[in-house]
N, C-alpha and C. Protein backbone atom coordinates (compact mmCIF):
# COMPACT_ATOMS: atom_id res chain seq x y z
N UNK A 1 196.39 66.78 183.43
CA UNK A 1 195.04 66.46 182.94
C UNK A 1 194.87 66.92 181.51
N UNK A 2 195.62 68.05 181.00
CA UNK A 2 195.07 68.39 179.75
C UNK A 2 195.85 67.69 178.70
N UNK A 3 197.18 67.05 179.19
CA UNK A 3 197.79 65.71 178.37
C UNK A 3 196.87 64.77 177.55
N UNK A 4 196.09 64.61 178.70
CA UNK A 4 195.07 63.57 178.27
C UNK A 4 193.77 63.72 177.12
N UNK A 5 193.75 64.85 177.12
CA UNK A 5 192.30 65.34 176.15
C UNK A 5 192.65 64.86 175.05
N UNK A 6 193.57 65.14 174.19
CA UNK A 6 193.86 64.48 173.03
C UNK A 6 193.81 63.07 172.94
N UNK A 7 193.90 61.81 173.81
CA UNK A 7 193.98 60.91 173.77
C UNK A 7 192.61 60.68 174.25
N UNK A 8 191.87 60.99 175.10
CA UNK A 8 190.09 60.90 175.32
C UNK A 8 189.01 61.46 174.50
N UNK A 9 189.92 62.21 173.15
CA UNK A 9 189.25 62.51 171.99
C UNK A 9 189.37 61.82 171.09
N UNK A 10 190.71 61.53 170.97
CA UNK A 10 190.98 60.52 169.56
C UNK A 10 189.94 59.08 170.49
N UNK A 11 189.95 58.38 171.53
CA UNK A 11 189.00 57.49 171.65
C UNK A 11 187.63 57.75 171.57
N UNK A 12 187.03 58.35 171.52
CA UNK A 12 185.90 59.16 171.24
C UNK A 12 185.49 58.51 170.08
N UNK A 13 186.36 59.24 169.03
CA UNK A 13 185.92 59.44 167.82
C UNK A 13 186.36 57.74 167.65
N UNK A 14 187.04 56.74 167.87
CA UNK A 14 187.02 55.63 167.32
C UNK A 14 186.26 55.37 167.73
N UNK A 15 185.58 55.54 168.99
CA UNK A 15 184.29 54.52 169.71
C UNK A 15 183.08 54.52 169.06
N UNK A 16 182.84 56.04 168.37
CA UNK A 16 182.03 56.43 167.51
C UNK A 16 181.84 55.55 166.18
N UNK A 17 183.17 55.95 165.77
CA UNK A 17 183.38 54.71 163.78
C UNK A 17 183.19 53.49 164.47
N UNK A 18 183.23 52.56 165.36
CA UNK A 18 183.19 51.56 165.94
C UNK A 18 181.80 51.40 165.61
N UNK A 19 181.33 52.16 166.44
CA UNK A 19 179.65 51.46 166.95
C UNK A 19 179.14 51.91 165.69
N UNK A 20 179.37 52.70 165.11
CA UNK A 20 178.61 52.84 163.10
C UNK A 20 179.23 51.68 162.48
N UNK A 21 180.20 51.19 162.14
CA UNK A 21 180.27 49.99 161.68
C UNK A 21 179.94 48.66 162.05
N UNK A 22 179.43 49.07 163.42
CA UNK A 22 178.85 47.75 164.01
C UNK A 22 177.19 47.75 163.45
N UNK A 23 176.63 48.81 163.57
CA UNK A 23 175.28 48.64 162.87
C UNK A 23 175.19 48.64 161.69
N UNK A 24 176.22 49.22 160.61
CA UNK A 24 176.55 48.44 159.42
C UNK A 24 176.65 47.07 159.15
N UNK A 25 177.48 46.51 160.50
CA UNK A 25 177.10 45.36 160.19
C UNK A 25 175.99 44.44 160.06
N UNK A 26 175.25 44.86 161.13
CA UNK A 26 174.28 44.19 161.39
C UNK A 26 173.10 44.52 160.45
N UNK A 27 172.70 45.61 159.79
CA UNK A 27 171.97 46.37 159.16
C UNK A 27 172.12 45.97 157.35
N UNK A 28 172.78 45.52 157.30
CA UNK A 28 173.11 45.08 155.78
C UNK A 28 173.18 43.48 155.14
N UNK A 29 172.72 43.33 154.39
CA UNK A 29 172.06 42.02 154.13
C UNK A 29 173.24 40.71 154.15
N UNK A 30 173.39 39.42 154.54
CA UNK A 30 174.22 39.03 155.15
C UNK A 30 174.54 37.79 153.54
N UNK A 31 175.39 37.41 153.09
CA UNK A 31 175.52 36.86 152.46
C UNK A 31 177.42 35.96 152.22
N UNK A 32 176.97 34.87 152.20
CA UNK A 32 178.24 33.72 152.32
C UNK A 32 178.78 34.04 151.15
N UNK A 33 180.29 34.49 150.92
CA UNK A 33 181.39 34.47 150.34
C UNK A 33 180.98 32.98 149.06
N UNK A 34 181.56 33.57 147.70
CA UNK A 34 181.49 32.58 146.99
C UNK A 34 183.09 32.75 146.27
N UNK A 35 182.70 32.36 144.64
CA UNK A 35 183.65 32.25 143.84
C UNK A 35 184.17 33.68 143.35
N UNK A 36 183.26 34.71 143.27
CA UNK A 36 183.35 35.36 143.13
C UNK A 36 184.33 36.34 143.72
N UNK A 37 184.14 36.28 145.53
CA UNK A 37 184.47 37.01 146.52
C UNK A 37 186.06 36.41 146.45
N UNK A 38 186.33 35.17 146.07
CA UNK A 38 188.00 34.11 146.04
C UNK A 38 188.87 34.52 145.21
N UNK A 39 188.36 35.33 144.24
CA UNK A 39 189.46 35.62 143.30
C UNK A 39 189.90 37.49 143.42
N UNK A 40 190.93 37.78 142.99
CA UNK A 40 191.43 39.24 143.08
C UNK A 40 190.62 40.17 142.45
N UNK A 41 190.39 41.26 142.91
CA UNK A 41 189.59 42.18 142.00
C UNK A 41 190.35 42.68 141.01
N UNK A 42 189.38 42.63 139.85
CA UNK A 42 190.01 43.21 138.37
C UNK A 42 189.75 44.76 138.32
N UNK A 43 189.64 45.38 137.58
CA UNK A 43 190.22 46.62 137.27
C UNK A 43 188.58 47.09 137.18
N UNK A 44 187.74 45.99 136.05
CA UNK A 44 186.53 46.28 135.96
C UNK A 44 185.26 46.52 137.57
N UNK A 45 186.59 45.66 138.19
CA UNK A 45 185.71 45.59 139.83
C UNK A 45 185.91 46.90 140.69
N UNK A 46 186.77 47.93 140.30
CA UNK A 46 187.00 48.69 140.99
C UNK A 46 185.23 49.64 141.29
N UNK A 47 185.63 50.14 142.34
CA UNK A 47 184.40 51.25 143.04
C UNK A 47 184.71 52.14 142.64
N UNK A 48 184.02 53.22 141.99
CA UNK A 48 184.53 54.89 142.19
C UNK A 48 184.09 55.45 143.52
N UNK A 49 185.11 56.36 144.13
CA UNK A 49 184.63 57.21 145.78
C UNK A 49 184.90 58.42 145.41
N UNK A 50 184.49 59.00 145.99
CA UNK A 50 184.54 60.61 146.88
C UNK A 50 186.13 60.78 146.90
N UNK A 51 186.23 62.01 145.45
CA UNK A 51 187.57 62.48 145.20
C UNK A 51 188.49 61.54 144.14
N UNK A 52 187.69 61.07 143.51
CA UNK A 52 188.34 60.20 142.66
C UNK A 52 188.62 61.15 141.67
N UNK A 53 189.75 61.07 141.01
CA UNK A 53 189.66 61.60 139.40
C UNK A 53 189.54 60.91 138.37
N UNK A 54 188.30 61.30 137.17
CA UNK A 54 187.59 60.65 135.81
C UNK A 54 187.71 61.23 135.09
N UNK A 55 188.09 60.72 133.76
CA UNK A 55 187.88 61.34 132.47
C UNK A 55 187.09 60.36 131.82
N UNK A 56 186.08 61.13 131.75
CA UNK A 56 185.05 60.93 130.68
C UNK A 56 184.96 61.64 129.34
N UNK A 57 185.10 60.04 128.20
CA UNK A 57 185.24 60.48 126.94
C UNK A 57 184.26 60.25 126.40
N UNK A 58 183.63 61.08 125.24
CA UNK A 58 182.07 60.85 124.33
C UNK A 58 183.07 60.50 123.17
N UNK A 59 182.98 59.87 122.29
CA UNK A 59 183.27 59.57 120.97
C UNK A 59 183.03 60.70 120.32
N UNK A 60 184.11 61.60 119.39
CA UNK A 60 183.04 62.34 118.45
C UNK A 60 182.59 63.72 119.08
N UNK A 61 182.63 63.84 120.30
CA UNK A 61 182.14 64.64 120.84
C UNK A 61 182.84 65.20 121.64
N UNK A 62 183.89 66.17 121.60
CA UNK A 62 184.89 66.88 122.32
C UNK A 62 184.08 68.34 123.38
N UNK A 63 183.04 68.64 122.89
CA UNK A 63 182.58 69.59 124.11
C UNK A 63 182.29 69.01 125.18
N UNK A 64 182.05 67.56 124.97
CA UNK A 64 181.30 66.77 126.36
C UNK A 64 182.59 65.95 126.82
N UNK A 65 183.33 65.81 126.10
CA UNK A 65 184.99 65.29 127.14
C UNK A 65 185.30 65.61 127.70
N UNK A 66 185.58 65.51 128.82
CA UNK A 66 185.83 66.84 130.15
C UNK A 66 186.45 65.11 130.99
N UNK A 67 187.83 65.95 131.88
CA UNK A 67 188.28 65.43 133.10
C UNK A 67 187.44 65.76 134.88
N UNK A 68 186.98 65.18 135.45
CA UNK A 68 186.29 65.88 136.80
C UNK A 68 186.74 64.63 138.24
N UNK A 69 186.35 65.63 138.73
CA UNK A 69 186.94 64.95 140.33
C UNK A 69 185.63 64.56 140.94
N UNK A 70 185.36 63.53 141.43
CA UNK A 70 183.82 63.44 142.38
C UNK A 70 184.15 64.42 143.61
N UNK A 71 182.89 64.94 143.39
CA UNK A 71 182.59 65.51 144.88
C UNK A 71 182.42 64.89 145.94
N UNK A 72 182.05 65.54 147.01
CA UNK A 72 182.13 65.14 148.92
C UNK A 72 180.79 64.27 148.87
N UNK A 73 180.02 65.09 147.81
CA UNK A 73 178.69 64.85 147.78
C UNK A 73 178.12 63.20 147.11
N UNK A 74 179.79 62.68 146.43
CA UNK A 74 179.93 61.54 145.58
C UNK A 74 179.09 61.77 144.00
N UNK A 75 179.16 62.81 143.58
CA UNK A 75 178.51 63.14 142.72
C UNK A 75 179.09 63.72 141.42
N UNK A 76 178.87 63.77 140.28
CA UNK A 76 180.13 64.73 139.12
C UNK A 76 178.83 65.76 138.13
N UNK A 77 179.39 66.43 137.69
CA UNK A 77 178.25 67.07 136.73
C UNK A 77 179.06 67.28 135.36
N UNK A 78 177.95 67.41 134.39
CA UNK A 78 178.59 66.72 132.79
C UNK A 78 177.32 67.45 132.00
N UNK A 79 178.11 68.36 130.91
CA UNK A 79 177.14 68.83 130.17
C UNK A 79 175.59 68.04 130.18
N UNK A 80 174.72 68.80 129.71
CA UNK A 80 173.21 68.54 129.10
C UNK A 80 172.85 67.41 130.72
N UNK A 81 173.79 66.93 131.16
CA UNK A 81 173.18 65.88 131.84
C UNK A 81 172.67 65.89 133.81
N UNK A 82 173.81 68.15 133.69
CA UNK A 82 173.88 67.98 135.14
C UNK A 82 174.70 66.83 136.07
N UNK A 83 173.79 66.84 137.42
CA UNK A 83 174.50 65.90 138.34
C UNK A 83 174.38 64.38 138.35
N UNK A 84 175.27 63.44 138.35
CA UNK A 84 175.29 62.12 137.84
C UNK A 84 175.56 61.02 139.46
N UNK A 85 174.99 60.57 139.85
CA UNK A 85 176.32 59.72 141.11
C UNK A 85 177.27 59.11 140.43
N UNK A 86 178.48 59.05 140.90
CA UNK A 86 179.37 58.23 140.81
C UNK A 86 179.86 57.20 141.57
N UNK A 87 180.26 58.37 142.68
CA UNK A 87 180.56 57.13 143.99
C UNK A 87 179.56 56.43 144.65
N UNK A 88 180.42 55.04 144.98
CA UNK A 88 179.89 53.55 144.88
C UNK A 88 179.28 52.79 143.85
N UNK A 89 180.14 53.42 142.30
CA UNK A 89 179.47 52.32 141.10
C UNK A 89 181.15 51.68 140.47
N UNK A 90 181.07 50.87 139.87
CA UNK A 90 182.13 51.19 139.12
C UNK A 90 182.26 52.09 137.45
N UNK A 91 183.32 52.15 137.34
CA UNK A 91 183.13 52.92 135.72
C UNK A 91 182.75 52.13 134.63
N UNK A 92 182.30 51.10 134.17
CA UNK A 92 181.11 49.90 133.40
C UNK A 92 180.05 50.68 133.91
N UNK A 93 179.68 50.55 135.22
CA UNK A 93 178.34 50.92 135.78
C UNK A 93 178.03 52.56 135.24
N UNK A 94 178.89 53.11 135.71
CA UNK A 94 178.98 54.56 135.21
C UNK A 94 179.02 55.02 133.87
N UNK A 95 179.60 54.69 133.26
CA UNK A 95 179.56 54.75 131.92
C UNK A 95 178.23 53.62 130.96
N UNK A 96 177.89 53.10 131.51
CA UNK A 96 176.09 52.91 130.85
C UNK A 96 175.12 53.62 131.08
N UNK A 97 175.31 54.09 132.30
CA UNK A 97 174.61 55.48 133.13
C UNK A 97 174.45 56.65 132.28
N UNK A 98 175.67 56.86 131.68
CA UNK A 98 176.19 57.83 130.82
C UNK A 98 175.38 57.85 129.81
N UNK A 99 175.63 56.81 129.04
CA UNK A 99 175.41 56.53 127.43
C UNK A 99 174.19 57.00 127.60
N UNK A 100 173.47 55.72 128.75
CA UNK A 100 171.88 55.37 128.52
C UNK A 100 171.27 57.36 128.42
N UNK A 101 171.75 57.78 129.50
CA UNK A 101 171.22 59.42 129.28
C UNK A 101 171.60 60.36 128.24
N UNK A 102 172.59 59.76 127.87
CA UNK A 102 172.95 60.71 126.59
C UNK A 102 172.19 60.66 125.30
N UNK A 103 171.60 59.12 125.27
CA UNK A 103 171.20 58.65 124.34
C UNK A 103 170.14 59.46 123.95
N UNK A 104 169.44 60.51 124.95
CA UNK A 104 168.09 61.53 124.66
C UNK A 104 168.61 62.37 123.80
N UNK A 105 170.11 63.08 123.78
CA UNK A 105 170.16 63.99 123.11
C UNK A 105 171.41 63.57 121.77
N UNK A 106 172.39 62.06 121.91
CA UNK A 106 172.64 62.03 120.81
C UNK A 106 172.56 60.30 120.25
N UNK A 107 172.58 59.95 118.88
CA UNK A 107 172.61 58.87 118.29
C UNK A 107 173.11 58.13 118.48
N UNK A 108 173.23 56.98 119.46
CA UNK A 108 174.52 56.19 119.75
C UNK A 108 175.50 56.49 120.33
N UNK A 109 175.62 57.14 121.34
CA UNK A 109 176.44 57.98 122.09
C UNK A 109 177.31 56.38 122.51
N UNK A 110 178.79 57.13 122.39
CA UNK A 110 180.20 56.02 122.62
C UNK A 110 181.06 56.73 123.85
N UNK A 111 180.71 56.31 124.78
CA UNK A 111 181.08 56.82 125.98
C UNK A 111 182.58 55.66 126.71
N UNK A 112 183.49 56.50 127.65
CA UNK A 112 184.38 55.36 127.89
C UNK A 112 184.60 56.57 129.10
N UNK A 113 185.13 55.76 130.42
CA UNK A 113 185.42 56.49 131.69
C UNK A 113 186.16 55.67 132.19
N UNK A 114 187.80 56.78 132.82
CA UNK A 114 188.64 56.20 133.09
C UNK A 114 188.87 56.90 134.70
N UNK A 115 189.86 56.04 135.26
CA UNK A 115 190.15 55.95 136.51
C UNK A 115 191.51 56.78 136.55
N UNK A 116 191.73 58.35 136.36
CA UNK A 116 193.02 58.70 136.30
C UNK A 116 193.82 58.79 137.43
N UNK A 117 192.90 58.81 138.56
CA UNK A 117 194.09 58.89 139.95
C UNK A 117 192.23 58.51 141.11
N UNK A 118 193.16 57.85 141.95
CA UNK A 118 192.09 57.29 142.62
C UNK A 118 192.62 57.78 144.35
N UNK A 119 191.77 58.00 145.40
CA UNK A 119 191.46 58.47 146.29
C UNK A 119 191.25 57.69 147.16
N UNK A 120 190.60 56.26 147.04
CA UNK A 120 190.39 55.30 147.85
C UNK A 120 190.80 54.42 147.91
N UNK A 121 192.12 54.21 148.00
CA UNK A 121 192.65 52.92 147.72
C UNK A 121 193.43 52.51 149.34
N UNK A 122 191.96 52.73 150.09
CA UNK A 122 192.50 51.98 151.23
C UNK A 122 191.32 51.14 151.68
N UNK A 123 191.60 49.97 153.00
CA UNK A 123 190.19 49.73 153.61
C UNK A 123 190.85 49.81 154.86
N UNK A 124 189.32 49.51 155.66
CA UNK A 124 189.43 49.55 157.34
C UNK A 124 189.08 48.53 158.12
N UNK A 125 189.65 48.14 158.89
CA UNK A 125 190.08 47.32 160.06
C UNK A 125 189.33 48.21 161.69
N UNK A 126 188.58 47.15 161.60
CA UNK A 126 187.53 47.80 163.23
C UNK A 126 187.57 46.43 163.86
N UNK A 127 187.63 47.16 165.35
CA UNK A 127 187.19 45.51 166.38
C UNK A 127 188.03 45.05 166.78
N UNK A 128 188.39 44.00 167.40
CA UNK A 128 188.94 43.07 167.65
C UNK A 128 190.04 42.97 167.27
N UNK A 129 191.25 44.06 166.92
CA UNK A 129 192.42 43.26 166.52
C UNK A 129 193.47 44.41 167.11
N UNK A 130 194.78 43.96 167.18
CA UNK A 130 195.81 44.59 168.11
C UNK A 130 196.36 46.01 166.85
N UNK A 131 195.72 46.37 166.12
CA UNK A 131 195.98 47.60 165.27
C UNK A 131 194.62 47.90 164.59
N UNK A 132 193.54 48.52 164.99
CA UNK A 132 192.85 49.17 164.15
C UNK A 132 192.95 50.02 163.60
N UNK A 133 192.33 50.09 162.58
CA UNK A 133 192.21 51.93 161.50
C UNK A 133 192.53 51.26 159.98
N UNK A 134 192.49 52.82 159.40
CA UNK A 134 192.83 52.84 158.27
C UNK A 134 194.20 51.99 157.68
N UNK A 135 194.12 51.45 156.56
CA UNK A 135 195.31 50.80 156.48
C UNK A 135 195.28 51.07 154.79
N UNK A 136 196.51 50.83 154.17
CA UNK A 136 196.54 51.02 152.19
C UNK A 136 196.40 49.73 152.15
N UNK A 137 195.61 49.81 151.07
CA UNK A 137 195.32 48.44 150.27
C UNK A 137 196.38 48.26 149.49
N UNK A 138 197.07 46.82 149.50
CA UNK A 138 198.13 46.22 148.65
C UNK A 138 197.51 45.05 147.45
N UNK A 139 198.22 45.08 146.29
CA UNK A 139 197.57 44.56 145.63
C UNK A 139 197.37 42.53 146.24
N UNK A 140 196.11 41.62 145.54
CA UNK A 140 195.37 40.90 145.72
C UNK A 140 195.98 40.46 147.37
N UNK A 141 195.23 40.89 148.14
CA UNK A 141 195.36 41.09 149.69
C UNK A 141 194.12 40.26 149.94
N UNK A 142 194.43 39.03 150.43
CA UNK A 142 193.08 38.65 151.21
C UNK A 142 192.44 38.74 152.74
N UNK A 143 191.91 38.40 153.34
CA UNK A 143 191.12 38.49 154.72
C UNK A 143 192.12 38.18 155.40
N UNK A 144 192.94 37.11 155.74
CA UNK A 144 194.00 36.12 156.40
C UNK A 144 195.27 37.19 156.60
N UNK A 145 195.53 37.98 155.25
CA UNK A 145 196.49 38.61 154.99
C UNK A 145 196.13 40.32 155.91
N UNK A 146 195.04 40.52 155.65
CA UNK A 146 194.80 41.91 156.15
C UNK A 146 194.57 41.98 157.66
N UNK A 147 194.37 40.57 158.06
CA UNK A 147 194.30 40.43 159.77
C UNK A 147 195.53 40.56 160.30
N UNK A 148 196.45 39.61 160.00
CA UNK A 148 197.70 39.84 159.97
C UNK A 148 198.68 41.26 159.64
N UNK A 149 198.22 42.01 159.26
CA UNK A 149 198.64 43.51 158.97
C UNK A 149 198.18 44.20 160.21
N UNK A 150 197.31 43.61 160.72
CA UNK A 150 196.48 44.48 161.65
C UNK A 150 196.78 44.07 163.07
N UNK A 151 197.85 42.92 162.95
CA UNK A 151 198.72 42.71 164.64
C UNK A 151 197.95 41.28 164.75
N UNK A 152 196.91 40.93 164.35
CA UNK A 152 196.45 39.61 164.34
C UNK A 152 195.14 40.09 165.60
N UNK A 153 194.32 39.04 166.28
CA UNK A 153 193.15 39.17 166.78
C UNK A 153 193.45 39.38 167.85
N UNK A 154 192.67 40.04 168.77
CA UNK A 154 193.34 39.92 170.31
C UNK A 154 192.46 38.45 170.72
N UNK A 155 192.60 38.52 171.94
CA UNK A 155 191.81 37.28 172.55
C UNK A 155 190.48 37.19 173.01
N UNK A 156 190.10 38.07 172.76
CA UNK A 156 188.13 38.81 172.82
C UNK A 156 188.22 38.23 171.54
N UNK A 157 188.37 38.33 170.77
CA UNK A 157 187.46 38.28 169.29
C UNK A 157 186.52 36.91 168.84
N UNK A 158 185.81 37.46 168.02
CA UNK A 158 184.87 36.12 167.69
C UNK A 158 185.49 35.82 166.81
N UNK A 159 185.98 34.83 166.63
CA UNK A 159 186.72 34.21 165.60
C UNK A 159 185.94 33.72 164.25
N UNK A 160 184.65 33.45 164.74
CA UNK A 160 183.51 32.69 163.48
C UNK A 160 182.99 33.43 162.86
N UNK A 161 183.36 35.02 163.30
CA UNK A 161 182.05 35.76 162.93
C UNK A 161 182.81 36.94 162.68
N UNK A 162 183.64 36.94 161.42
CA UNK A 162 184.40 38.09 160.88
C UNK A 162 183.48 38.40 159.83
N UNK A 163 182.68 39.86 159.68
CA UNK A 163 182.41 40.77 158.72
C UNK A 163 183.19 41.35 157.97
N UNK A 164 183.18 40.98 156.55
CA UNK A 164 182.97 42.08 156.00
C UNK A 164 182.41 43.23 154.98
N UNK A 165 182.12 44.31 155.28
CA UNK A 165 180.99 45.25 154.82
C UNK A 165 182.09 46.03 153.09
N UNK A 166 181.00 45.43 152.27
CA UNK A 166 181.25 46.19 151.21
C UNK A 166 180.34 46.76 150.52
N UNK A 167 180.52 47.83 149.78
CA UNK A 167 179.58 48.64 149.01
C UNK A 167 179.74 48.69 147.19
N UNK A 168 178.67 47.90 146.76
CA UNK A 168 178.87 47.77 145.37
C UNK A 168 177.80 48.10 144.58
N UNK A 169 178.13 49.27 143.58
CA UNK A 169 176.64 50.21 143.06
C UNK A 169 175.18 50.30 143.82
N UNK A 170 176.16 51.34 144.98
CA UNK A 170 175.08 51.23 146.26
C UNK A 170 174.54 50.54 146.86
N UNK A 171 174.88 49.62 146.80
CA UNK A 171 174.38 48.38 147.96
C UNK A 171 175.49 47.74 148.56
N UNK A 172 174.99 47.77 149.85
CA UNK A 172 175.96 47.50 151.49
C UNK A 172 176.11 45.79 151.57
N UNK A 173 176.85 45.02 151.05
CA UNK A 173 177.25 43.83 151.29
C UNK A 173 177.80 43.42 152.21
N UNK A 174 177.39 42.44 153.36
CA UNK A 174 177.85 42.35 154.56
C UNK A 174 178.10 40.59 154.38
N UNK A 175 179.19 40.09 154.60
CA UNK A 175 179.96 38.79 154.24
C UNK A 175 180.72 38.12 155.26
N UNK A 176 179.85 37.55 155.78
CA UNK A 176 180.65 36.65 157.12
C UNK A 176 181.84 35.96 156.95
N UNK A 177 182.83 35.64 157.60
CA UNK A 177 183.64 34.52 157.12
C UNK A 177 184.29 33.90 158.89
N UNK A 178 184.47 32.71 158.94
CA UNK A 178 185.12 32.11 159.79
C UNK A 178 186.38 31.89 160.05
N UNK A 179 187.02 32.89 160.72
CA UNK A 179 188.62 32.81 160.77
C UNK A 179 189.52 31.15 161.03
N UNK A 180 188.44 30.28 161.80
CA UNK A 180 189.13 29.14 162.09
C UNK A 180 188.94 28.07 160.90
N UNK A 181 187.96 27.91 160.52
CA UNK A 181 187.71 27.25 158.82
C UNK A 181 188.94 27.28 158.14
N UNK A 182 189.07 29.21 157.87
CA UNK A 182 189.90 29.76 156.69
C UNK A 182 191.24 28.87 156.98
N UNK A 183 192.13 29.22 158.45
CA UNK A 183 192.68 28.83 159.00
C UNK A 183 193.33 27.19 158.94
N UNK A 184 192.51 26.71 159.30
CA UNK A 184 192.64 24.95 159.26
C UNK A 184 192.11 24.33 157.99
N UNK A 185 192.10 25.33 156.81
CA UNK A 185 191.76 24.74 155.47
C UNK A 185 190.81 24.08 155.27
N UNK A 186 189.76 24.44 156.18
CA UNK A 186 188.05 23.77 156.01
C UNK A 186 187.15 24.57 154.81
N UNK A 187 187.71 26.13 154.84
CA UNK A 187 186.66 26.69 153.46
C UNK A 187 187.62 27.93 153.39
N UNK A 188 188.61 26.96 152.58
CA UNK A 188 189.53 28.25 151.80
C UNK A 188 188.57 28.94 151.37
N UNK A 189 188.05 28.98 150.32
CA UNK A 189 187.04 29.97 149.08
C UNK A 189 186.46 31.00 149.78
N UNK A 190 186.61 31.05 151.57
CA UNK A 190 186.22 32.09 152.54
C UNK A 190 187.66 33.43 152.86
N UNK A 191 188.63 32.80 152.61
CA UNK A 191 189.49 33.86 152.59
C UNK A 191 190.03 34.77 151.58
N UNK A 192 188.70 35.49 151.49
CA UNK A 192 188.02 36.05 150.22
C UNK A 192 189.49 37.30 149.88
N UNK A 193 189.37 38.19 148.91
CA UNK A 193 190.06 39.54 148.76
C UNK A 193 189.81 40.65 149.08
N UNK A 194 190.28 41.48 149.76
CA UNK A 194 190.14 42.98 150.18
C UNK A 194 189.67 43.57 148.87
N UNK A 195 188.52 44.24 149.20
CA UNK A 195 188.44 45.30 147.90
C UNK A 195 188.31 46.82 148.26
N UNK A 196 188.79 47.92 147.38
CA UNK A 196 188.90 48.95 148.19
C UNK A 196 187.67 49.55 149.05
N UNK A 197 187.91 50.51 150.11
CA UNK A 197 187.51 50.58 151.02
C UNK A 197 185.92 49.50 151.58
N UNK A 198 186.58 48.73 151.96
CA UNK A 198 186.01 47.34 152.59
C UNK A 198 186.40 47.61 153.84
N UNK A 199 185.50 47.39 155.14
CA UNK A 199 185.15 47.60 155.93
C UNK A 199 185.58 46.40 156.92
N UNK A 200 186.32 46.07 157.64
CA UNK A 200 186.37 44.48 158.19
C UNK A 200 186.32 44.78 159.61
N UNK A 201 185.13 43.97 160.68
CA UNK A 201 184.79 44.46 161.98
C UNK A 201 184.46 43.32 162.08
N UNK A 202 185.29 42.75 163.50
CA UNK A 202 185.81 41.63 164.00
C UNK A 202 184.97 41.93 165.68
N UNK A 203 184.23 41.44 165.84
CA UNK A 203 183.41 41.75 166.78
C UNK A 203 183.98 40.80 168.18
């Protein structure tokens, strides 16, 4: 009997991430895959997360150049400016964030933030498929491709009604797509790209 605890814990805790990503799903505003979602994410598309490492440079201004790691809290702190969010923007997003506040205390502040080692460069696979969990993101990986990593669907699954949940400068994007469409070449432009930690729950 006590064989078993470890294995009636580890299901536990998936049943748990399960049913939170299921009300993620449902809970987040639902929107059809475009042109946008079809092409590979660029560099500018990246997310910052929790444990990322940044260097943030001021032009001109070497006391405020500093390298920092986001916190648990998704958060960084930076002279005169205190605590900033980071995680869930990208560094464009972050770095206007920057400027725009700096701009109180200097003239044109020339700000630039880089991505020196990144922390999240995976997504997750929930639901319906013969390998769930965590998996590494490979570069331009689409939906078709990441199902297939994941053992393919079992025979429960809804096939029409693949989510998936992304988070972009704080907001929860939830993106249906139809596995049989993608499939039989009815709406390629649906077998969108993995972006990091993207959420995919196959109900």
């Amino acid at each position: 009997m006590k064989r078993r605890t470890p294995w009636i814990t580890a299901l536990a805790v998936w049943m748990i991430f399960f049913s939170t990503a299921l009300v993620q799903a449902q809970e987040a505003k639902e929107v059809v895959p475009g042109p946008e979602e079809a092409r590979p994410p660029e560099v500018g598309d990246y997310v910052i997360g929790k444990g990322d490492a940044l260097e943030i440079y001021v032009w001109r201004e070497p006391e405020l150049t500093r390298q920092t790691q986001v916190r648990l809290d998704g958060m960084i702190s930076l002279p005169l400016l205190d605590d900033i969010r980071a995680a869930g923007r990208t560094p464009m997003d972050l770095k206007n964030e920057i400027q725009k506040r700096l701009s109180e205390f200097l003239e044109q502040p020339v700000v630039s933030v880089i991505v020196t080692a990144s922390a999240n460069n995976k997504y997750y696979m929930v639901g319906e498929v013969n390998a769930p969990g965590e998996q590494d993101l490979i570069k331009d990986l689409t939906i078709l491709q990441a199902l297939a990593r994941a053992g393919g669907l079992t025979e429960w699954a809804n096939k029409k009604r693949i989510v998936i949940l992304r988070r972009e400068n704080g907001v929860e994007k939830r993106m249906v797509v139809n596995y049989n469409d993608i499939l039989h070449g009815k709406s390629p432009e649906q077998n969108i790209y993995i972006h990091p930690n993207d959420t995919i729950v196959v109900p």
